[in-house]
C-alpha atoms as a PDB file:
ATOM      1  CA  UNK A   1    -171.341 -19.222-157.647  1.00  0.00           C
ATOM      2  CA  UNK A   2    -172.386 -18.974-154.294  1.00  0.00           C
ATOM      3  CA  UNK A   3    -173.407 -21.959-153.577  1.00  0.00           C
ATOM      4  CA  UNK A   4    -169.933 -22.757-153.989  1.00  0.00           C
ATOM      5  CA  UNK A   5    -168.573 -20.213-151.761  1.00  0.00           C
ATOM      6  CA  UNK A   6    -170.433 -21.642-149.289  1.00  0.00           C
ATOM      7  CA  UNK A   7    -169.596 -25.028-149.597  1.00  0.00           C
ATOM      8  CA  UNK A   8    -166.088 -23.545-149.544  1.00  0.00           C
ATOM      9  CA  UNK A   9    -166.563 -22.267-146.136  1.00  0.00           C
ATOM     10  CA  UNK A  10    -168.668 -25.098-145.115  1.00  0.00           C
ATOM     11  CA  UNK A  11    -165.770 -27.061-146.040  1.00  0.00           C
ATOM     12  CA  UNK A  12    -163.340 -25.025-144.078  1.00  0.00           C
ATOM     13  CA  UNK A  13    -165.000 -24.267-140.991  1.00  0.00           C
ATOM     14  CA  UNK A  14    -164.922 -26.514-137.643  1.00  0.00           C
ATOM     15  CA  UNK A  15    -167.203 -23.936-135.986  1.00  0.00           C
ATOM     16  CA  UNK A  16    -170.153 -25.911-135.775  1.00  0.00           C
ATOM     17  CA  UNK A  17    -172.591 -23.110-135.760  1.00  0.00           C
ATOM     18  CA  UNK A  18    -170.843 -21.409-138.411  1.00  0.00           C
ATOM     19  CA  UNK A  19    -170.919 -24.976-140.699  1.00  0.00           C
ATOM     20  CA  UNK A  20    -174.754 -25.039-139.710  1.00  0.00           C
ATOM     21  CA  UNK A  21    -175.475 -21.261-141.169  1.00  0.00           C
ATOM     22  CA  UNK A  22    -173.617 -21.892-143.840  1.00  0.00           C
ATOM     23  CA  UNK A  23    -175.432 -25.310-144.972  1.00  0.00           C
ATOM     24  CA  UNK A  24    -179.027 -23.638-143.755  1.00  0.00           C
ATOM     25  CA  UNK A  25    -177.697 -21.089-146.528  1.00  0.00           C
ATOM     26  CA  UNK A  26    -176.663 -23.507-149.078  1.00  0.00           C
ATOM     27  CA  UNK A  27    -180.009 -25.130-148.772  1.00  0.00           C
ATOM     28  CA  UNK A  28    -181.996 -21.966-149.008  1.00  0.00           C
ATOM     29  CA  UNK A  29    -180.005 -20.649-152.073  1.00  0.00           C
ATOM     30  CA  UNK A  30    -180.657 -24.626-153.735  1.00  0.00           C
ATOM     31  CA  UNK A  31    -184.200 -23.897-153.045  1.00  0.00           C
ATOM     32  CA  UNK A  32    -184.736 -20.412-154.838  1.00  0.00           C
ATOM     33  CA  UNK A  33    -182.607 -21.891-157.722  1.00  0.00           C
ATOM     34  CA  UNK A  34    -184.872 -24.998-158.150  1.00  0.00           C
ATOM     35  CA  UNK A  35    -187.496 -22.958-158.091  1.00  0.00           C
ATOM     36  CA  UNK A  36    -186.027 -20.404-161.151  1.00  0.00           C
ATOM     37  CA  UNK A  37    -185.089 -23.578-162.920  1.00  0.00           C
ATOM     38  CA  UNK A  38    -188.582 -24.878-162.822  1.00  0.00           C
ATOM     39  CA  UNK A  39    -189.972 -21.577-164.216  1.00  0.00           C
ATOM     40  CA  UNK A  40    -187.764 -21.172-167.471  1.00  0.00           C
ATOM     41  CA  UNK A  41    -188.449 -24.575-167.721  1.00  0.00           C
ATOM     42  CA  UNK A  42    -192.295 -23.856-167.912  1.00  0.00           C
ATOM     43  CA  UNK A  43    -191.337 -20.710-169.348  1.00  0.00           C
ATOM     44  CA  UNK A  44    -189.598 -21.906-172.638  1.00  0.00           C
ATOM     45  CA  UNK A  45    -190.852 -25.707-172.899  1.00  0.00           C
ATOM     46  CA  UNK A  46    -193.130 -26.308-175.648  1.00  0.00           C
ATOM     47  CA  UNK A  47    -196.526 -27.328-174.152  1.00  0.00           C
ATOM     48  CA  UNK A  48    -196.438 -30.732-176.075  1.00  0.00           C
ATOM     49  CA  UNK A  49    -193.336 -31.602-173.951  1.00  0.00           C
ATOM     50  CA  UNK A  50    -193.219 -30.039-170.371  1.00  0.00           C
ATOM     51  CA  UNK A  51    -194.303 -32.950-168.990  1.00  0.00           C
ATOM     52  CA  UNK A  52    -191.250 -34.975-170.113  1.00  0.00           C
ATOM     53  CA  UNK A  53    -188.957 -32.108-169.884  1.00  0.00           C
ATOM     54  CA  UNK A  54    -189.879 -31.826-165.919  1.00  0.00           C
ATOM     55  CA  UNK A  55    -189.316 -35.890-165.277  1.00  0.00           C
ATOM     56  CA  UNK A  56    -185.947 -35.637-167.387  1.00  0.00           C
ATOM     57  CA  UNK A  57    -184.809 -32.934-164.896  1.00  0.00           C
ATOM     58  CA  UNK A  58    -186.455 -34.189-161.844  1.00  0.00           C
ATOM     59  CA  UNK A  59    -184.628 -37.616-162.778  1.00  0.00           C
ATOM     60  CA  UNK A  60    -181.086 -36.299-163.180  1.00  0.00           C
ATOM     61  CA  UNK A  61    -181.298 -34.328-160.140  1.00  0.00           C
ATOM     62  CA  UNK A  62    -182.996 -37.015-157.685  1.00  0.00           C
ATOM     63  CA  UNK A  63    -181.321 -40.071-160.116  1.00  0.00           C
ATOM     64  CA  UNK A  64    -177.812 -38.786-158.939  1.00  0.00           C
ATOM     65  CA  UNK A  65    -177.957 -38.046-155.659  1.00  0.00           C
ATOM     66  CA  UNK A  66    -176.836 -41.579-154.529  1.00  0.00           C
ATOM     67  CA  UNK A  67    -173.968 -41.005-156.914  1.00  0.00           C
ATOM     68  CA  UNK A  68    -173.288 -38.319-154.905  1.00  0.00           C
ATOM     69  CA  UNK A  69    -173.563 -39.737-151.654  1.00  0.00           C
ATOM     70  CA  UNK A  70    -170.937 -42.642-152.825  1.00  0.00           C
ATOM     71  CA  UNK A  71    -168.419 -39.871-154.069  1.00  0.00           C
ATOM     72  CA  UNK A  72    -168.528 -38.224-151.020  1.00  0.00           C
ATOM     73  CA  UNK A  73    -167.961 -40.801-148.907  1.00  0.00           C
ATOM     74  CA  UNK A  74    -165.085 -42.258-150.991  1.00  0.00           C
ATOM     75  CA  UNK A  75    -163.369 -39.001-150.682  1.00  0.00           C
ATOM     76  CA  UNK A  76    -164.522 -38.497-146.733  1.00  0.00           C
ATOM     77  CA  UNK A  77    -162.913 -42.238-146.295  1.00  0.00           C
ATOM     78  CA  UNK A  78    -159.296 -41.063-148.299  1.00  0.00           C
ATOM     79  CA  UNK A  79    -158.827 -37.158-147.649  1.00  0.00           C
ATOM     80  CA  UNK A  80    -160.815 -36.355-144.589  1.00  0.00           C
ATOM     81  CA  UNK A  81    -164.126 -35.511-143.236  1.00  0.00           C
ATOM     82  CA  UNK A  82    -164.017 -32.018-144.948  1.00  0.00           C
ATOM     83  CA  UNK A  83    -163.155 -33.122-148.128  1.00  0.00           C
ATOM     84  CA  UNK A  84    -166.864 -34.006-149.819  1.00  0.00           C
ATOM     85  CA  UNK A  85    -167.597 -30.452-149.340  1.00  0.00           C
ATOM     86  CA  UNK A  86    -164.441 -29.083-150.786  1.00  0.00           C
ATOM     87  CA  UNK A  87    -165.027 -31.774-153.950  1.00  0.00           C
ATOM     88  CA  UNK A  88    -168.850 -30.593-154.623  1.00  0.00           C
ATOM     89  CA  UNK A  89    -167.665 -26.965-154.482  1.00  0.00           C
ATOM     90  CA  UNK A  90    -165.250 -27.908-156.806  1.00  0.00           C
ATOM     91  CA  UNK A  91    -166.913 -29.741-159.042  1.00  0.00           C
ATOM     92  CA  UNK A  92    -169.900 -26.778-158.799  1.00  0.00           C
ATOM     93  CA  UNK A  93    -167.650 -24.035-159.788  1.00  0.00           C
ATOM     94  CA  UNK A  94    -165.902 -25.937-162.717  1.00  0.00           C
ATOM     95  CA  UNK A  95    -169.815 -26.890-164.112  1.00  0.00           C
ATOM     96  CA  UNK A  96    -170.520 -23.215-163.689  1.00  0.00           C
ATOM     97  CA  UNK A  97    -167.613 -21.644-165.348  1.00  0.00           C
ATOM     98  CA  UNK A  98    -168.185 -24.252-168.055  1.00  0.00           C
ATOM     99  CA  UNK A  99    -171.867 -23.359-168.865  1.00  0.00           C
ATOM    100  CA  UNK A 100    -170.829 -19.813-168.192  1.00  0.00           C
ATOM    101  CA  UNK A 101    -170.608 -18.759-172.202  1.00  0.00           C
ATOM    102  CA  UNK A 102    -174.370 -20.681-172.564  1.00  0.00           C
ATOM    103  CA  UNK A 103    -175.580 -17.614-170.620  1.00  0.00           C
ATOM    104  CA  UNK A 104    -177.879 -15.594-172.425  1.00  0.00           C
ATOM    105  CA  UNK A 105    -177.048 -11.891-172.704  1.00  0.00           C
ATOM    106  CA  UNK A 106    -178.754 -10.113-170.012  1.00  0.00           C
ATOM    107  CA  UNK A 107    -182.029  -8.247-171.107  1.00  0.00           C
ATOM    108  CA  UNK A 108    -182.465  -4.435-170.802  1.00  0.00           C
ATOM    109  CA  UNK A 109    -185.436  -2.894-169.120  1.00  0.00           C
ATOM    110  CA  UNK A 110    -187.063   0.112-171.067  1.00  0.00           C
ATOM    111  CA  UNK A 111    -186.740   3.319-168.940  1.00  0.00           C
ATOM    112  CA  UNK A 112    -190.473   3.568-169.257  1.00  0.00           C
ATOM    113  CA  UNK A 113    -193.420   1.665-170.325  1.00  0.00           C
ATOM    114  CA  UNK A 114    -195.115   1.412-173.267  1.00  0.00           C
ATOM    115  CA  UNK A 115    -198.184   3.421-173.672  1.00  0.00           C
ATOM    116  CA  UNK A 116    -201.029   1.796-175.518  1.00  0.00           C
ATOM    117  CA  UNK A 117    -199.770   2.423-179.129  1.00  0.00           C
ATOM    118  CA  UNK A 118    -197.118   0.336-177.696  1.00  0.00           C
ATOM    119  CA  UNK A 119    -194.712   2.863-178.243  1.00  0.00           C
ATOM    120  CA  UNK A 120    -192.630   4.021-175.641  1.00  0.00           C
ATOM    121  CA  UNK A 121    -192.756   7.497-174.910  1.00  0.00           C
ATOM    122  CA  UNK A 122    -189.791   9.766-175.067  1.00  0.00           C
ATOM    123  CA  UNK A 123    -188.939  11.813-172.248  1.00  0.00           C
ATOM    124  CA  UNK A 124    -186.869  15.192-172.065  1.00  0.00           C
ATOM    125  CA  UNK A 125    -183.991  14.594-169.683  1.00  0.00           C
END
C-alpha cells in the first residue's frame, strides 16, 4: 500500500522536488520489498526447485516491464503526462486488495523464550 500512496502523490504533484522524493521513495520501498520477496521465496521453496522458482519470478517481473512502459505511454499520449502514475497506483492497489485475503495470519511472538527443555517459562505478572 504505500507504494501506491506514493505513486498517488507522485502522480499529483508538479513540485519537481517533491515528485523526485517521492519516486527516490517509491524506489527504495520496491527495493526492501524485492528483497523480502526473495527471502520467503528461499524461505519456503523446496530446494529441488528454487532455482526455477527465482527465474519464474525474475521473468515476470523483468518480462513485463516493456509492457509497462507501452501502457504508460498509451495513457501519457490520451490522458496526460500524470496519468501513467495515477494508472500503476491504480492498478497496484486493486492487485493488493485482491491478494489481500491470501495473507497469512500474522504470527505471535512468545513473551519469552524458550529455555532448553524448550518450554517456555511462566512468569508471575
Amino acid at each position: 500500500m504505500l507504494q501506491t500512496l506514493l505513486l498517488v502523490g507522485f502522480g499529483t504533484v508538479s513540485a519537481t522536488g517533491v515528485a523526485a522524493a517521492l519516486l527516490g521513495l517509491f524506489g527504495f520501498a520496491g527495493t526492501v520489498a524485492t528483497v523480502l520477496e526473495a527471502t520467503v521465496v528461499q524461505q519456503r521453496a523446496p530446494a529441488a526447485l528454487l532455482g526455477r522458482i527465482s527465474a519464474a519470478f525474475r521473468t515476470m517481473s523483468l518480462g513485463t516491464a516493456p509492457l509497462g512502459g507501452l501502457l504508460g505511454g498509451a495513457a501519457a499520449t490520451a490522458y496526460g503526462p500524470h496519468s501513467p502514475a495515477l494508472l500503476a497506483a491504480g492498478l497496484l492497489g486493486l492487485a493488493t486488495l485482491a491478494l489481500l485475503p491470501a495473507r497469512p495470519p500474522v504470527r505471535q511472538m512468545p513473551d519469552s523464550a524458550p529455555t532448553d527443555s524448550g518450554q517456555i517459562p511462566h512468569t508471575a505478572p
